[in-house]
Protein backbone atom coordinates (compact mmCIF):
# COMPACT_ATOMS: atom_id res chain seq x y z
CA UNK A 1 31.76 38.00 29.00
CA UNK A 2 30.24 35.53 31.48
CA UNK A 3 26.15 35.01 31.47
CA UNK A 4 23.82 35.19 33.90
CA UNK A 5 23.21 31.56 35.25
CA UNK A 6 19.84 32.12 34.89
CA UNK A 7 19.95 32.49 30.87
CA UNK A 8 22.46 29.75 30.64
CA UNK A 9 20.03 27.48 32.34
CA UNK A 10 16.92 28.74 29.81
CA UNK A 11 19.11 27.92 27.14
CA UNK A 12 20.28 24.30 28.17
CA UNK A 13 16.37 23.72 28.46
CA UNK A 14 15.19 25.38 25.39
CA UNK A 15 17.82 22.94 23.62
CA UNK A 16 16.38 20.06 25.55
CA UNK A 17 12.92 20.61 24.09
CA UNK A 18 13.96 20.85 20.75
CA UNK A 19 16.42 17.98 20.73
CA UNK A 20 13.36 15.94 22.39
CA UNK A 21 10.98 16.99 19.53
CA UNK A 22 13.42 16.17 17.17
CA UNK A 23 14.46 12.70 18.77
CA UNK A 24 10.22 11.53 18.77
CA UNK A 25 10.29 13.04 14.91
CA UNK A 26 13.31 10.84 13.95
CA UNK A 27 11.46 8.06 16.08
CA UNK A 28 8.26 8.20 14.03
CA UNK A 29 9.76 8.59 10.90
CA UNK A 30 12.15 5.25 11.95
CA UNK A 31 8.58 3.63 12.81
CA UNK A 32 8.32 1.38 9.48
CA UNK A 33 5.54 -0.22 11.59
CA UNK A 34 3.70 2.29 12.12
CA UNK A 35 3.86 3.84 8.97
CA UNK A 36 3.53 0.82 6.79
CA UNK A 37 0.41 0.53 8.55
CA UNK A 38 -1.01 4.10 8.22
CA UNK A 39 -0.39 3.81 4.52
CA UNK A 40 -2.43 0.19 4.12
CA UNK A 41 -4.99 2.14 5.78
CA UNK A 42 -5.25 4.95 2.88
CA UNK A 43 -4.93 2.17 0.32
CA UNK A 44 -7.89 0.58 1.87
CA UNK A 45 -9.79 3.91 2.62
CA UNK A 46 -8.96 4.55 -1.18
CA UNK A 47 -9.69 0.79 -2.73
CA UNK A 48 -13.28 0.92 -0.47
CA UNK A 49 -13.96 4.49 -2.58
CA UNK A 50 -12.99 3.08 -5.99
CA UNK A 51 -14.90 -0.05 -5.47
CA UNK A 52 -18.43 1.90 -4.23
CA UNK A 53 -17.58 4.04 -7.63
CA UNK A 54 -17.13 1.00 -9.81
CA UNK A 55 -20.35 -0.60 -8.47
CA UNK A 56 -22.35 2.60 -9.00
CA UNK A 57 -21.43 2.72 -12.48
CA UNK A 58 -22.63 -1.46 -13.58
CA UNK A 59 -24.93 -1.28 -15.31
CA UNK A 60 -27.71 -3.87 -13.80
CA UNK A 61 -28.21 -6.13 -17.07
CA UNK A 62 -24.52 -7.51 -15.83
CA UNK A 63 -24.88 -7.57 -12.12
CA UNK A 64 -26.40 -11.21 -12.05
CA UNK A 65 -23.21 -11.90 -14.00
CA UNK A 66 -21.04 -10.74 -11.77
CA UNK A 67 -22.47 -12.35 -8.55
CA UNK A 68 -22.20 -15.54 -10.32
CA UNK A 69 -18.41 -14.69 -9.89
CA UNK A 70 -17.76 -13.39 -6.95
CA UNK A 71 -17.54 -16.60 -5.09
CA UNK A 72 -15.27 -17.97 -7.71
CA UNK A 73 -13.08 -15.04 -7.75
CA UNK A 74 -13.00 -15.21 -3.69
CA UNK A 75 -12.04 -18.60 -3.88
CA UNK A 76 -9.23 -17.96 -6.26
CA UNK A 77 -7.96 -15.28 -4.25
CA UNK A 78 -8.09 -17.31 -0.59
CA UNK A 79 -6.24 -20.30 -2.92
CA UNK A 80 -3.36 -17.68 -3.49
CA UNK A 81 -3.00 -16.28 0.16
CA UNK A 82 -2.47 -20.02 1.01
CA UNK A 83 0.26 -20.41 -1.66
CA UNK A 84 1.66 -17.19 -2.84
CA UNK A 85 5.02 -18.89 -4.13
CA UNK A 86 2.80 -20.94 -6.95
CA UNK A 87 0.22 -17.66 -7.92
CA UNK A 88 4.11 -15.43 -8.42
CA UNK A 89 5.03 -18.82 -10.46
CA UNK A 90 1.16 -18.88 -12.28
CA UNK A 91 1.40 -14.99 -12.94
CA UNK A 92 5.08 -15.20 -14.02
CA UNK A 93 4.25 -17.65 -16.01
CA UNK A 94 1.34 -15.56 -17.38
CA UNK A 95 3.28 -12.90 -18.13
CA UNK A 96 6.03 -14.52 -19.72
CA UNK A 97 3.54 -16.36 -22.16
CA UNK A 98 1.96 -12.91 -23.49
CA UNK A 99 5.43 -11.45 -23.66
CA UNK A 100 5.85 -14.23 -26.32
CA UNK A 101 2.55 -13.73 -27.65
CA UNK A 102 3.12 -10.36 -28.08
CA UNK A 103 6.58 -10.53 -29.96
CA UNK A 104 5.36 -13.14 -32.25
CA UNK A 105 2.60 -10.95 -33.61
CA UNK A 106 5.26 -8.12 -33.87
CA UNK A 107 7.39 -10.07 -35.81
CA UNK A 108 4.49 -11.55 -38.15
CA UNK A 109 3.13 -8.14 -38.96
């Protein structure tokens, strides 16, 4: 049975639309970019929420303690965006330390 040229014509376009839509869906998911982006913004949008939380609930006998440290704890942190290879090496080392900490008192008790 032959079709009307017409129909075959609606058809070749209908499938053109739908590969399109799936081509830009592929494209967005293939987008690590864009996506790794999107989801730093959440973790932000989220972190922001947690911290307004957390400063609700401090109780104001320990706030003059903790601006006292702010400025030390921004320091630390801008020391280990200039040299993340030595704050892995610090908090390996950290870790690795309790680890033995922890295994000692297992083996004492």
């Amino acid at each position: 049975m032959a079709e009307d040229p017409g129909a075959i014509r609606e058809a070749i376009e209908e499938t053109r639309e739908e590969m399109a839509d799936t081509i830009q869906a592929l494209g967005q998911k293939a987008d690590v970019k864009a996506r790794a982006g999107e989801k730093v913004a959440d973790l932000k949008a989220t972190a922001g929420e947690a911290a307004h939380k957390l400063d609700q609930k401090i109780p104001e006998q320990a706030r003059p303690a903790l601006d006292a440290l702010a400025p030390k704890a921004q320091a630390g942190a801008a020391k280990m965006r200039q040299n993340p290879k030595a704050a892995a090496a610090a908090g390996g080392a950290l870790g690795l330390l309790l680890l033995i900490r922890r295994r000692r008192r297992r083996r004492a008790s």
